[in-house]
C-alpha atoms as a PDB file:
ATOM      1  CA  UNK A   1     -25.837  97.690  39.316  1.00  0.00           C
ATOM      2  CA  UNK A   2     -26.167  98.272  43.325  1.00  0.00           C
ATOM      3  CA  UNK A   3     -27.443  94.265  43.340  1.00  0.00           C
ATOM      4  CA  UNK A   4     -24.056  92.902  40.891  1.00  0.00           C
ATOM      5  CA  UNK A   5     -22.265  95.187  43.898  1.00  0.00           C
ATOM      6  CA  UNK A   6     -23.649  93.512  46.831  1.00  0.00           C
ATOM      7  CA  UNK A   7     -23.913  90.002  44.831  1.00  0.00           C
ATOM      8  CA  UNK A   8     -19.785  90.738  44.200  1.00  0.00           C
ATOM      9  CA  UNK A   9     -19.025  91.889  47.502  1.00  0.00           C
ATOM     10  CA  UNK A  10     -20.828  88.923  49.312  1.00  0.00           C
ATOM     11  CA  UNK A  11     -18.934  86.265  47.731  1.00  0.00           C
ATOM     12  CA  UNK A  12     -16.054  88.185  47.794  1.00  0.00           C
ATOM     13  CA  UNK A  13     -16.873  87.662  51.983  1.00  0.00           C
ATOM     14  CA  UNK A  14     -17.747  84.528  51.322  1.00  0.00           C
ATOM     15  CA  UNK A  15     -14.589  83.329  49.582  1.00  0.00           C
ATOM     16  CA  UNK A  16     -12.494  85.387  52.191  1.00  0.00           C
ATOM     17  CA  UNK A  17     -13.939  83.447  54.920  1.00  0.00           C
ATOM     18  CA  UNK A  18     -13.309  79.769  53.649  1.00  0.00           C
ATOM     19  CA  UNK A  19      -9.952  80.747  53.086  1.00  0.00           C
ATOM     20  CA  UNK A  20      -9.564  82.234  56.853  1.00  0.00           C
ATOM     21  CA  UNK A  21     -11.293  78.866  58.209  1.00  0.00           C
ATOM     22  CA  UNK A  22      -8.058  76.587  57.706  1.00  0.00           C
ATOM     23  CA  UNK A  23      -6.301  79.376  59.872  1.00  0.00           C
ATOM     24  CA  UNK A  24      -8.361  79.288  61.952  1.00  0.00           C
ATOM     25  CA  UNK A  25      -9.098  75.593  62.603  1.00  0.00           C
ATOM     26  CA  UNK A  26      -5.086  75.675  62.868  1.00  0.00           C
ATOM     27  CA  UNK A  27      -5.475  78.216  65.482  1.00  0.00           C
ATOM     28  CA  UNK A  28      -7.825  76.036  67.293  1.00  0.00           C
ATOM     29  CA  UNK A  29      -5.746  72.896  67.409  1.00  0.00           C
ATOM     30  CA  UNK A  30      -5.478  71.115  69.065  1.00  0.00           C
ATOM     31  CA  UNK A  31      -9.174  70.456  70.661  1.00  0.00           C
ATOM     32  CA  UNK A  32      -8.371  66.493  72.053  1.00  0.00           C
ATOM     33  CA  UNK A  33      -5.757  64.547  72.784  1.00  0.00           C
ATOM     34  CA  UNK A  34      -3.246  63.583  70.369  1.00  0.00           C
ATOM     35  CA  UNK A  35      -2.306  60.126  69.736  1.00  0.00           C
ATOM     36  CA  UNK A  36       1.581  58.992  70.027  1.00  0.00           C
ATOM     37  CA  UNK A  37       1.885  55.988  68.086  1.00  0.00           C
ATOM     38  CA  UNK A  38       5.125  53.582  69.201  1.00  0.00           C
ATOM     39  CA  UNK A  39       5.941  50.871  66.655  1.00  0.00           C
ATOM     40  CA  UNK A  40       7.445  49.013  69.227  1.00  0.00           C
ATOM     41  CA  UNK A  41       6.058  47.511  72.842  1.00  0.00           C
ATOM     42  CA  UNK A  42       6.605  49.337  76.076  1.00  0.00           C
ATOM     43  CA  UNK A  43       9.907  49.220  77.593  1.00  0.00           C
ATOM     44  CA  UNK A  44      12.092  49.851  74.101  1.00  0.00           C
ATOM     45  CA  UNK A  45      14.209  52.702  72.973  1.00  0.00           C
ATOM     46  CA  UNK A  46      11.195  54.245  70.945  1.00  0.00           C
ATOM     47  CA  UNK A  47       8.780  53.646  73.795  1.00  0.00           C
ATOM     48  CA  UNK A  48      11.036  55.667  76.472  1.00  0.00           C
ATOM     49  CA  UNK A  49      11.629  58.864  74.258  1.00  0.00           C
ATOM     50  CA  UNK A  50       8.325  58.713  73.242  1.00  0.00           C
ATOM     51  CA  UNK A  51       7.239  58.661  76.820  1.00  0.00           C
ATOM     52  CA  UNK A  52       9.630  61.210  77.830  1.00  0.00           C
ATOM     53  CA  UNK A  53       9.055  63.597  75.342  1.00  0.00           C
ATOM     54  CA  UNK A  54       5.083  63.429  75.749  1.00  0.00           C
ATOM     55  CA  UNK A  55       5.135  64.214  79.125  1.00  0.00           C
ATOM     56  CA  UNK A  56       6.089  67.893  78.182  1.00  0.00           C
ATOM     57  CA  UNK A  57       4.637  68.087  74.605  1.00  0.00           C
ATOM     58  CA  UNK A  58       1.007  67.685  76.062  1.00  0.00           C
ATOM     59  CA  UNK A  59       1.296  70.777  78.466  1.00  0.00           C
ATOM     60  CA  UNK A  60       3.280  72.831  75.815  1.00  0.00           C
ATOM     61  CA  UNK A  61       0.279  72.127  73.398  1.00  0.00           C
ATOM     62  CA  UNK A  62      -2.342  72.339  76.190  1.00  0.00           C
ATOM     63  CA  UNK A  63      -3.429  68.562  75.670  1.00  0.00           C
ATOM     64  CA  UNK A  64      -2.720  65.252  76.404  1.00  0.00           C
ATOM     65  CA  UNK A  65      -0.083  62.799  74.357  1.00  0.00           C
ATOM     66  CA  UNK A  66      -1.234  59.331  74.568  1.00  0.00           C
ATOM     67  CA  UNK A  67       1.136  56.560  73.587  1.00  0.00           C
ATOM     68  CA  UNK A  68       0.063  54.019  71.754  1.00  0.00           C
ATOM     69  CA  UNK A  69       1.985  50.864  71.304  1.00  0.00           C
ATOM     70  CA  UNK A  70       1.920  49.047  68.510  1.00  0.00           C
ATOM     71  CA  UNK A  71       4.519  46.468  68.103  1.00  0.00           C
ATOM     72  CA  UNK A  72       5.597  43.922  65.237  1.00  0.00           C
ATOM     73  CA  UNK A  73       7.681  43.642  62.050  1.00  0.00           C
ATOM     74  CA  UNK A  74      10.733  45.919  63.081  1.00  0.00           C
ATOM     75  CA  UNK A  75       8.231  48.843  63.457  1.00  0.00           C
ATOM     76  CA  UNK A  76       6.100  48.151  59.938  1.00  0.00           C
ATOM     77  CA  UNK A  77       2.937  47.125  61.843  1.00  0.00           C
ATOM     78  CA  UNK A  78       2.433  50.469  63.668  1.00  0.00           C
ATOM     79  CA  UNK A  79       4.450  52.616  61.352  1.00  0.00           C
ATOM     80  CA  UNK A  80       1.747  51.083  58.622  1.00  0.00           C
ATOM     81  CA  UNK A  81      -1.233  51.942  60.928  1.00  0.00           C
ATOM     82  CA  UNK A  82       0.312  55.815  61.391  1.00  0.00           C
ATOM     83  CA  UNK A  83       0.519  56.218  58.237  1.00  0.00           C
ATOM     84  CA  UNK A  84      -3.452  55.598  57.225  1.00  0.00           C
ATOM     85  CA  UNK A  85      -3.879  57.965  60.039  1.00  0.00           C
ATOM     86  CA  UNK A  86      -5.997  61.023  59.328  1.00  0.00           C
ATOM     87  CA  UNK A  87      -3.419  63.823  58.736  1.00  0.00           C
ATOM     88  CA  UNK A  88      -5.242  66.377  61.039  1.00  0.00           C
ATOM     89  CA  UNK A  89      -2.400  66.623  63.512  1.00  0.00           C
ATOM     90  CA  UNK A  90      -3.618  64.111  66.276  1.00  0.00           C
ATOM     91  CA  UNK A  91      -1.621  61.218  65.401  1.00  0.00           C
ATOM     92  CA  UNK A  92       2.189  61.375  65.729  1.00  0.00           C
ATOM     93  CA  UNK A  93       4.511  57.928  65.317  1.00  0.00           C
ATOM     94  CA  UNK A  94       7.971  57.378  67.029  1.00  0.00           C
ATOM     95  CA  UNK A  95       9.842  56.073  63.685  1.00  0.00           C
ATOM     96  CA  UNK A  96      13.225  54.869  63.944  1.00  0.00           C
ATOM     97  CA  UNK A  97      15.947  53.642  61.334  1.00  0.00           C
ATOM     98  CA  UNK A  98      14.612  50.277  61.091  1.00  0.00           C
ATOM     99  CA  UNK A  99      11.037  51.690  59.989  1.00  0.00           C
ATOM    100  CA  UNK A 100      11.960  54.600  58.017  1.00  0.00           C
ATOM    101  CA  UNK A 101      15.120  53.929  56.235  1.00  0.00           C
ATOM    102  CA  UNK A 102      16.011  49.746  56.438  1.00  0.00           C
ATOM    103  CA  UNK A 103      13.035  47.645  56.547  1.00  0.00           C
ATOM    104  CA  UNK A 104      11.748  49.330  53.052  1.00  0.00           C
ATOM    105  CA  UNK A 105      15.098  47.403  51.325  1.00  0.00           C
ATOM    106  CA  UNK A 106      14.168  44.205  53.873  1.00  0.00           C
ATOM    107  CA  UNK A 107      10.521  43.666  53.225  1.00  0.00           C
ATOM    108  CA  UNK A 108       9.063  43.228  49.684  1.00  0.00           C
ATOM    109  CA  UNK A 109       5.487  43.773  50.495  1.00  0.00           C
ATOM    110  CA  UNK A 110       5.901  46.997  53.354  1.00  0.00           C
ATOM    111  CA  UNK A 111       2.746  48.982  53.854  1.00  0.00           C
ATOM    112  CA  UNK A 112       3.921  52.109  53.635  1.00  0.00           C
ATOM    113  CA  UNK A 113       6.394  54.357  51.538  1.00  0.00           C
ATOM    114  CA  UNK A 114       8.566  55.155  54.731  1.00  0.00           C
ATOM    115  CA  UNK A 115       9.122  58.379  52.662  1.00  0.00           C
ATOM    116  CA  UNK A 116       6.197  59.018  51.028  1.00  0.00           C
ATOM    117  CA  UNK A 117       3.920  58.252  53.544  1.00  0.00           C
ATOM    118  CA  UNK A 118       4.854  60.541  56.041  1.00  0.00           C
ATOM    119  CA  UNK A 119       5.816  64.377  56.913  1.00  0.00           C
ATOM    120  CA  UNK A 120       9.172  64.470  58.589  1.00  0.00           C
ATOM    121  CA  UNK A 121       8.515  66.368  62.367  1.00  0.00           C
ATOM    122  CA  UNK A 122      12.239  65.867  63.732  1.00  0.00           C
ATOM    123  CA  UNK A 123      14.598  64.136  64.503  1.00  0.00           C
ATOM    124  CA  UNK A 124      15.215  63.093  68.117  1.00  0.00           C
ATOM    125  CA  UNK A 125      18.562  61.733  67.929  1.00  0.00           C
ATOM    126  CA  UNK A 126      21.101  59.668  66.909  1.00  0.00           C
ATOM    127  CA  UNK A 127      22.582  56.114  69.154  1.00  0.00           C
ATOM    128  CA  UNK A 128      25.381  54.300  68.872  1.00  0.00           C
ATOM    129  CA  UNK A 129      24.489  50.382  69.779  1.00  0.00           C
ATOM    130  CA  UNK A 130      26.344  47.716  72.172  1.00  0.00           C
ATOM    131  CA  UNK A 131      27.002  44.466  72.168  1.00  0.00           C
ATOM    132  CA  UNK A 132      25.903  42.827  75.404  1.00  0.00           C
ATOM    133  CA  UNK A 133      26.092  39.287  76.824  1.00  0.00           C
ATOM    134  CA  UNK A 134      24.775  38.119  80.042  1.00  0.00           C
ATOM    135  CA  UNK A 135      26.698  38.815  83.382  1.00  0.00           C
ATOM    136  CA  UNK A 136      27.381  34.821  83.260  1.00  0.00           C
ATOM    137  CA  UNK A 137      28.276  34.711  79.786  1.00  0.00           C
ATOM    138  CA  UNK A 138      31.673  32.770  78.664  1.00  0.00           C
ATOM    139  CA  UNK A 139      31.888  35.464  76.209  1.00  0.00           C
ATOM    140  CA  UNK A 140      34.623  38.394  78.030  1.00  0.00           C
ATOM    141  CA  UNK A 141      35.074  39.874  74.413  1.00  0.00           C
ATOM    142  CA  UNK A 142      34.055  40.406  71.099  1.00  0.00           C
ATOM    143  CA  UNK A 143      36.766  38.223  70.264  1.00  0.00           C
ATOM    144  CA  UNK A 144      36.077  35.431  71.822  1.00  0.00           C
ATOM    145  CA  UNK A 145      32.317  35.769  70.541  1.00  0.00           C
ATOM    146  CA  UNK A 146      34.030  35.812  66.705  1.00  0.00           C
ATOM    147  CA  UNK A 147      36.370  32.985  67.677  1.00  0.00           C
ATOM    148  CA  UNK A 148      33.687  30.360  69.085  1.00  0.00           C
ATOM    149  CA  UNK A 149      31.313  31.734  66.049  1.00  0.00           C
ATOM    150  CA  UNK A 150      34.030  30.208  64.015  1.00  0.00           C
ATOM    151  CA  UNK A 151      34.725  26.866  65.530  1.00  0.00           C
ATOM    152  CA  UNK A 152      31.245  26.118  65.464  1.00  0.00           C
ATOM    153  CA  UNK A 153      29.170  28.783  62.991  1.00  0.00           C
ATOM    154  CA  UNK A 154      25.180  29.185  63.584  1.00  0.00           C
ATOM    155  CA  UNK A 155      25.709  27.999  67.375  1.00  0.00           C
ATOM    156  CA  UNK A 156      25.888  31.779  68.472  1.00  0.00           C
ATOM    157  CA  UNK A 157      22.502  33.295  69.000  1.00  0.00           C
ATOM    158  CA  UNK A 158      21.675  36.703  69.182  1.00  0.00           C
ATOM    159  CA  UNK A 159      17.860  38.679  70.245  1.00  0.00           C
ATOM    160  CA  UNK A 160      16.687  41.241  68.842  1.00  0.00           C
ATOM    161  CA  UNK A 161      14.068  44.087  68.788  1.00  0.00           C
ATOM    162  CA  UNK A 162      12.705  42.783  65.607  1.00  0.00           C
ATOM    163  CA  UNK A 163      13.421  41.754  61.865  1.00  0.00           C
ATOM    164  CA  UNK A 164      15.217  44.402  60.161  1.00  0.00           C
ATOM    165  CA  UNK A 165      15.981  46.632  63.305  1.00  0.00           C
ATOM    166  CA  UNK A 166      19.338  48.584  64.041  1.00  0.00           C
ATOM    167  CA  UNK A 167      20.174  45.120  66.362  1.00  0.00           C
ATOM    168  CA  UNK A 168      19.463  42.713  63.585  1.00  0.00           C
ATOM    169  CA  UNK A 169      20.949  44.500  60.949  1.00  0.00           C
ATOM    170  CA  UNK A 170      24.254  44.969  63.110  1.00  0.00           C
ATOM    171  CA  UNK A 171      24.211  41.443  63.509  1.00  0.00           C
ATOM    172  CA  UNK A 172      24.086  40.690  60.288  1.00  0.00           C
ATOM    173  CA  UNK A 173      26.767  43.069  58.976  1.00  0.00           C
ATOM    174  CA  UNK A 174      29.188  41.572  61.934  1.00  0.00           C
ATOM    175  CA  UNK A 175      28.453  38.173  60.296  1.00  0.00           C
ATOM    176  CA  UNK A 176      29.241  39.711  56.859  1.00  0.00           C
ATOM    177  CA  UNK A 177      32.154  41.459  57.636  1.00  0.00           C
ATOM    178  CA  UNK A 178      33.751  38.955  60.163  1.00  0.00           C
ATOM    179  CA  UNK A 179      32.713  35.857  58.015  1.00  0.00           C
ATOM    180  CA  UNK A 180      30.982  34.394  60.682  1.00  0.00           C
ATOM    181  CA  UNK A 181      27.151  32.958  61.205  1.00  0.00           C
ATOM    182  CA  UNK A 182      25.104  33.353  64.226  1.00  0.00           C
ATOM    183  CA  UNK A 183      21.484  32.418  64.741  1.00  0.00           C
ATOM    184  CA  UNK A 184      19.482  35.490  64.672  1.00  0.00           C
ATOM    185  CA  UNK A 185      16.415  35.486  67.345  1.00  0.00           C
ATOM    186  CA  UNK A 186      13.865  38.236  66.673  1.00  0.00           C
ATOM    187  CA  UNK A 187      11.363  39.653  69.551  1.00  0.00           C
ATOM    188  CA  UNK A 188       8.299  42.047  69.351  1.00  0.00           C
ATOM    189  CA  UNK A 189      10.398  44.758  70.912  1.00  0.00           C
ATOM    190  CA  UNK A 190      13.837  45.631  73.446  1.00  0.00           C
ATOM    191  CA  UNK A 191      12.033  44.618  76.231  1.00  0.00           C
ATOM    192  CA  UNK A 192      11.609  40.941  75.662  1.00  0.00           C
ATOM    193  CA  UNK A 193      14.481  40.861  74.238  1.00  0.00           C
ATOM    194  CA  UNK A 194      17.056  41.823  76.809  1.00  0.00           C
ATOM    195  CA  UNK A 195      15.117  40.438  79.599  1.00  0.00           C
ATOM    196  CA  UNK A 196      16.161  37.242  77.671  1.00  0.00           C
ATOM    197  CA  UNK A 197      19.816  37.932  77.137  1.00  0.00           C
ATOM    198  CA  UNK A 198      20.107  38.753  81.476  1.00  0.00           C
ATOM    199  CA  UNK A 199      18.548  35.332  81.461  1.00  0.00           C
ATOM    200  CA  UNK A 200      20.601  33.179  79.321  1.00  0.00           C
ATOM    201  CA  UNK A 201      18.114  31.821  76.976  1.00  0.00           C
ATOM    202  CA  UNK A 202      19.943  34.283  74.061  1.00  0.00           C
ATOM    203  CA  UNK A 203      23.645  34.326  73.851  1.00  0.00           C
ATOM    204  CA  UNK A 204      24.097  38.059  73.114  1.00  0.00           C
ATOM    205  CA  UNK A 205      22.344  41.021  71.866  1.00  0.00           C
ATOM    206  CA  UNK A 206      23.183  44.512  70.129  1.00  0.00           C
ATOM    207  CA  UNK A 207      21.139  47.547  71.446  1.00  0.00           C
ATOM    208  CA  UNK A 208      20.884  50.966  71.889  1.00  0.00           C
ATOM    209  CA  UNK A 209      22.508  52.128  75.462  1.00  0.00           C
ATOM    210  CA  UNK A 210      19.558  53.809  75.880  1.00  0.00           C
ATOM    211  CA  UNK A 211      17.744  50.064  76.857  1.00  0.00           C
ATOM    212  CA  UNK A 212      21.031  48.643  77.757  1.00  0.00           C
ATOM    213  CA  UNK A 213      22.739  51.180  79.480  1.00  0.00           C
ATOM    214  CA  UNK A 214      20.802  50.780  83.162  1.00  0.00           C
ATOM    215  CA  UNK A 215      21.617  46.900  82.460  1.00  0.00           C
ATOM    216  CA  UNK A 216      24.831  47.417  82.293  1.00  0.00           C
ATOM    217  CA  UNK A 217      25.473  49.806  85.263  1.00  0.00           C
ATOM    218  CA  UNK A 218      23.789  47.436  87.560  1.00  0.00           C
ATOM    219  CA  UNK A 219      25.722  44.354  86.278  1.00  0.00           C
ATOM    220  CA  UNK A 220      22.854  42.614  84.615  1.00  0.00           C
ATOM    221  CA  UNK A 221      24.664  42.397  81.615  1.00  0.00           C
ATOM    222  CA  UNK A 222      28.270  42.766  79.940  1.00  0.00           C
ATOM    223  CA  UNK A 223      28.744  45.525  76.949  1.00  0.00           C
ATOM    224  CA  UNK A 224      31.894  43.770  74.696  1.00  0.00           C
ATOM    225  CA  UNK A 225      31.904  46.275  71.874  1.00  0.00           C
ATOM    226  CA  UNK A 226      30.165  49.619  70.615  1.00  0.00           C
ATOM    227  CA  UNK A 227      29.314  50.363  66.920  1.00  0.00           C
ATOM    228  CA  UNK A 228      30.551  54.047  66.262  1.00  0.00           C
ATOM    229  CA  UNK A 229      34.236  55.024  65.140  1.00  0.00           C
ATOM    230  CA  UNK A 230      34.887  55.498  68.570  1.00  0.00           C
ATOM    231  CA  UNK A 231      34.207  54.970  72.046  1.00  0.00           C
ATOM    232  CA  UNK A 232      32.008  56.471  74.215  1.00  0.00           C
ATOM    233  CA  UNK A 233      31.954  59.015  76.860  1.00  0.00           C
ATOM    234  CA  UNK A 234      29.509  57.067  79.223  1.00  0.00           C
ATOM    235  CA  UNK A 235      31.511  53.263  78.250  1.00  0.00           C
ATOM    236  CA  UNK A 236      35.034  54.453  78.057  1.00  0.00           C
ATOM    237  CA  UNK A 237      36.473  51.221  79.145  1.00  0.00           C
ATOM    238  CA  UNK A 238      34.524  49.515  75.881  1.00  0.00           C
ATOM    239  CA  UNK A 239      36.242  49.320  72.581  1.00  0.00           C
ATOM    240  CA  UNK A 240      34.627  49.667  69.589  1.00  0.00           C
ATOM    241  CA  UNK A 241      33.743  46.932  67.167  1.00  0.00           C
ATOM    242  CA  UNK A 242      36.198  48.070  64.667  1.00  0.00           C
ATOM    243  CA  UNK A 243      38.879  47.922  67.499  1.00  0.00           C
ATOM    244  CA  UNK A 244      38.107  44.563  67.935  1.00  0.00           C
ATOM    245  CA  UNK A 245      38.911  43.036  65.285  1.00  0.00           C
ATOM    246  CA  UNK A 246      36.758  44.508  62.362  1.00  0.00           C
ATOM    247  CA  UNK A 247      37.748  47.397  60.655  1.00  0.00           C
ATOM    248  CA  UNK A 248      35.364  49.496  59.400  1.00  0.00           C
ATOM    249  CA  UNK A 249      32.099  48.757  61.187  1.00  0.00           C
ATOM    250  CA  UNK A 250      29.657  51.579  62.176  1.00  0.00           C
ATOM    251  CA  UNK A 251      26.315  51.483  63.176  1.00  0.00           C
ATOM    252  CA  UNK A 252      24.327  54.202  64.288  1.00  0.00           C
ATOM    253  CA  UNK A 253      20.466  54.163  65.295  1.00  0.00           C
ATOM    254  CA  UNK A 254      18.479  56.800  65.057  1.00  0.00           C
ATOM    255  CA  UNK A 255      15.133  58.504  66.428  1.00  0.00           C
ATOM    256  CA  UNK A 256      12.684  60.790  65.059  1.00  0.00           C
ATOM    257  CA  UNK A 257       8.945  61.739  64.966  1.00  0.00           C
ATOM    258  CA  UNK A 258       6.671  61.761  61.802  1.00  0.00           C
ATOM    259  CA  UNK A 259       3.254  62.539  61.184  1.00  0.00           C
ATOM    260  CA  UNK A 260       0.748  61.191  58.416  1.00  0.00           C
ATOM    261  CA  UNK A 261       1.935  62.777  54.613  1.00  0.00           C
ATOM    262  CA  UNK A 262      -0.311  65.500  54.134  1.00  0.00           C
ATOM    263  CA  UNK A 263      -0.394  67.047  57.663  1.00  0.00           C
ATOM    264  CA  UNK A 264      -0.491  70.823  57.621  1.00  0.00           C
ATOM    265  CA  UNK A 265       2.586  72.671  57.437  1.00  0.00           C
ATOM    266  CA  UNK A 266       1.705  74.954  59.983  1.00  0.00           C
ATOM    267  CA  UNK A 267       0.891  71.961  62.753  1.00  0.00           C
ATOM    268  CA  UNK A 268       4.074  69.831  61.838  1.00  0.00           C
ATOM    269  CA  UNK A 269       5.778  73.516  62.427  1.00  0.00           C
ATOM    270  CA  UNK A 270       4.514  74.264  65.520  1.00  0.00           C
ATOM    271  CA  UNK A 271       5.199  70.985  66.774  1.00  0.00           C
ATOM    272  CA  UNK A 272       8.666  70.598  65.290  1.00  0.00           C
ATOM    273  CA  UNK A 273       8.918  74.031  67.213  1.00  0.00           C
ATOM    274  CA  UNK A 274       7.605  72.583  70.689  1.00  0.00           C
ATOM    275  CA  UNK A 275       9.689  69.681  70.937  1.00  0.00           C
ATOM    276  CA  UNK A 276      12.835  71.661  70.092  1.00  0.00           C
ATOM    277  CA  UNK A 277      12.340  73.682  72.920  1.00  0.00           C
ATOM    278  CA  UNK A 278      11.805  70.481  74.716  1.00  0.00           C
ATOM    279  CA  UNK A 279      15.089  68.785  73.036  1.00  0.00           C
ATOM    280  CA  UNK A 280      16.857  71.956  74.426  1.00  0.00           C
ATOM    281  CA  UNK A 281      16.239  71.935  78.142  1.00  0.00           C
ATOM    282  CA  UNK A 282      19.355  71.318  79.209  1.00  0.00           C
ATOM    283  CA  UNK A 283      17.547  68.437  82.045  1.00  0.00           C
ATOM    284  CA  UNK A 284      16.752  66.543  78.781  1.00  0.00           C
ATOM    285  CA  UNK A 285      19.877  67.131  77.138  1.00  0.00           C
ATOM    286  CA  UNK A 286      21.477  65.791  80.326  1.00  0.00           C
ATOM    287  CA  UNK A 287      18.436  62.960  80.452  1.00  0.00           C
ATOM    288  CA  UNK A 288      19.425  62.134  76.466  1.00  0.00           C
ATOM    289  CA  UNK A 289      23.112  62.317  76.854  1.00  0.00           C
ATOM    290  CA  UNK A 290      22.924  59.829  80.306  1.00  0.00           C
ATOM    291  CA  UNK A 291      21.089  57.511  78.182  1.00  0.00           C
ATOM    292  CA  UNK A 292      23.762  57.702  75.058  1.00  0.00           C
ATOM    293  CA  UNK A 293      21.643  59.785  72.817  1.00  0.00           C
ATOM    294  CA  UNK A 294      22.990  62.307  70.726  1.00  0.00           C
ATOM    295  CA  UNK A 295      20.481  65.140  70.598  1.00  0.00           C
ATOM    296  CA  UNK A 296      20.234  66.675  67.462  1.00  0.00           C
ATOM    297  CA  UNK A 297      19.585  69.832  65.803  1.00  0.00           C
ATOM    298  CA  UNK A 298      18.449  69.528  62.364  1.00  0.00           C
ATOM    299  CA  UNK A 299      15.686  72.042  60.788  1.00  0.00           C
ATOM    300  CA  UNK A 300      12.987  70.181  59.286  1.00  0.00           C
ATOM    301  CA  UNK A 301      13.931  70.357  55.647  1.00  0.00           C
ATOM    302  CA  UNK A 302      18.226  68.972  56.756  1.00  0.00           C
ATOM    303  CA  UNK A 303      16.158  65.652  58.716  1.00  0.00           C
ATOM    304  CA  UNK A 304      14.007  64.738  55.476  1.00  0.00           C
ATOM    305  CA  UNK A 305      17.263  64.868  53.604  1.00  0.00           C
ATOM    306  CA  UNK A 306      18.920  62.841  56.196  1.00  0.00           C
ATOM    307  CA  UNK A 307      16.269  60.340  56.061  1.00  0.00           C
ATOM    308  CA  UNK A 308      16.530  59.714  52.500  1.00  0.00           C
ATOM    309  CA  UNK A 309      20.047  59.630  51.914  1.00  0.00           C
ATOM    310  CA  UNK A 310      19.268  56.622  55.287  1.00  0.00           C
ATOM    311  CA  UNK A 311      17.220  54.977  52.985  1.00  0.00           C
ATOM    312  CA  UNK A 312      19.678  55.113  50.073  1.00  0.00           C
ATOM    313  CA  UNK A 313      22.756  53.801  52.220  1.00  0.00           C
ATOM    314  CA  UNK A 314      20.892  50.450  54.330  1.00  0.00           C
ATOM    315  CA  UNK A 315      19.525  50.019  50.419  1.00  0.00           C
ATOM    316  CA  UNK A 316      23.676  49.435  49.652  1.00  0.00           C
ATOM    317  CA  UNK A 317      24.277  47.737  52.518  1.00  0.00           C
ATOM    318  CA  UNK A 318      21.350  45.568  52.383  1.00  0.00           C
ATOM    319  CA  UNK A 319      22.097  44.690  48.807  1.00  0.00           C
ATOM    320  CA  UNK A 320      25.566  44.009  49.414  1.00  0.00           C
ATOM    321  CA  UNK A 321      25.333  41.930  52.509  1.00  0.00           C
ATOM    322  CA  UNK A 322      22.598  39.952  50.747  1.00  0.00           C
ATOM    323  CA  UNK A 323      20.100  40.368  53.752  1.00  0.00           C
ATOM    324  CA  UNK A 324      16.924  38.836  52.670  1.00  0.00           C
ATOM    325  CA  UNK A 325      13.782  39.002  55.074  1.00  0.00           C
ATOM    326  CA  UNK A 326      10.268  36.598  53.510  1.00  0.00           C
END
């Protein structure tokens, strides 16, 4: 009887401890440097949160962030790469509304379930996006843009980030809802793509004023039109598309961070945690509202609602505007 005691006792200890060693490999975390994958390449809206953010994440986790960028296919290439990621905490990916709520109704063969495939962390943000021309451009207004597009339709070109990114899928709906065409010209990122529209070779470009804010305060380029309801605090002078001739037309990018589906609660907690208390010093909210971002708020559980009623809404636009991407 004393040995079925001990026997009992010492797996009773035994199954104890395996259930105290996720806690406490938890506890431990992180042990190395975690990985901050950007879907996008250096110099974009994605890359210069992610940037900013990991340079106080790392000393509020007691580790190093290291950004990794990964650009191509709107965000799907990296996004796709995140998301076979091991989901032990050490890989985090900068998603945006292109990767995680459009490009799944844009691309038939995506690989990855922009839902399914990861755990919502938080969201970042929300952006409004501009219409920009170069500082030599013909082009003084959205109006005149809309006017030569119809004289002479598909002369018009436009950059952007990527296929099916905020900037191409404003394009499009401008075309659909203005019954105009324009030649769409899709980069491997913001960078490129700007640097392009300062030079001339692109006619015009939408984009977040977090890239082409600085741009436009030193005169690089011209903003015609913004793409919420109404006009902005840091572009007052700037109407909004829907001023400018048509009605109706809102756009709104958006930033977030997942991690790989399956991540532990407690990790994706903590770290939703950390970079809340990051969101809230009021030098980033000053830093985030300088650049046009709208921080945000949300509790984990509101953002992975938010992202899927995203997915269900570019779905109906998609489907409506007949945007088609091979």
């Amino acid at each position: 009887m004393q040995r079925r005691s001990f026997m009992l006792s010492t797996l009773a200890s035994a199954i104890a401890g395996a259930v105290a060693l996720p806690g406490w490999a938890q506890d431990k975390w992180p042990t190395k440097p975690v990985t901050y994958i950007v879907p996008f390449p250096a110099g974009g809206t994605t890359d210069i949160l992610g940037r900013l953010i990991g340079q106080k994440l790392g000393p509020a986790l007691g580790t190093t962030i290291v950004v990794d960028n990964r650009g191509g296919a709107g965000g799907s290439v990296g996004s796709e790469v995140a998301s076979r990621a091991p989901a032990d905490g050490y890989t985090l990916l900068g998603g945006t509304i292109s990767s995680h709520a459009i490009n799944v109704s844009l691309y038939p063969r995506l690989g990855y379930d922009p839902v399914k495939s990861f755990t919502p962390v938080t969201l970042i943000g929300t952006n409004p996006v501009v219409l920009i021309v170069g500082q030599n451009s013909p082009y003084k207004s959205l109006q005149d843009v809309l006017a030569a597009a119809r004289a002479k339709p598909k002369t018009i070109s436009s950059a952007s980030a990527g296929n099916g990114t905020s900037q191409h899928l404003a394009l499009e709906l401008l075309g659909f809802k203005s019954g105009t065409q324009f030649i769409h010209v899709p980069y491997k990122g913001s960078g490129p793509a700007i640097q392009d529209v300062i030079g001339g070779q692109v006619d015009m470009m939408f984009d977040t004023t977090v890239v082409a804010g600085p741009h436009i305060q030193s005169g690089k380029v011209r903003a015609l039109a913004v793409t919420s309801a109404k006009r902005l605090e840091s572009l007052p002078s700037v109407p909004t598309v829907a001023e400018s001739g048509v009605p109706g037309f809102e756009v709104l990018s958006w930033q977030a961070i997942f991690a790989p589906a399956g991540t532990p609660r407690p990790l994706v907690e903590r770290l939703h945690a950390e970079i809340a208390k990051i969101l809230q010093q009021p030098e980033m909210q000053e830093r985030l509202k300088a650049l046009g971002m709208q921080p945000s708020a949300m509790a984990m559980d509101q953002f992975a609602s938010f992202q899927k009623a995203e997915v269900e809404k570019w779905a109906q636009v998609i489907k409506a505007a007949n945007i088609k991407l091979e």
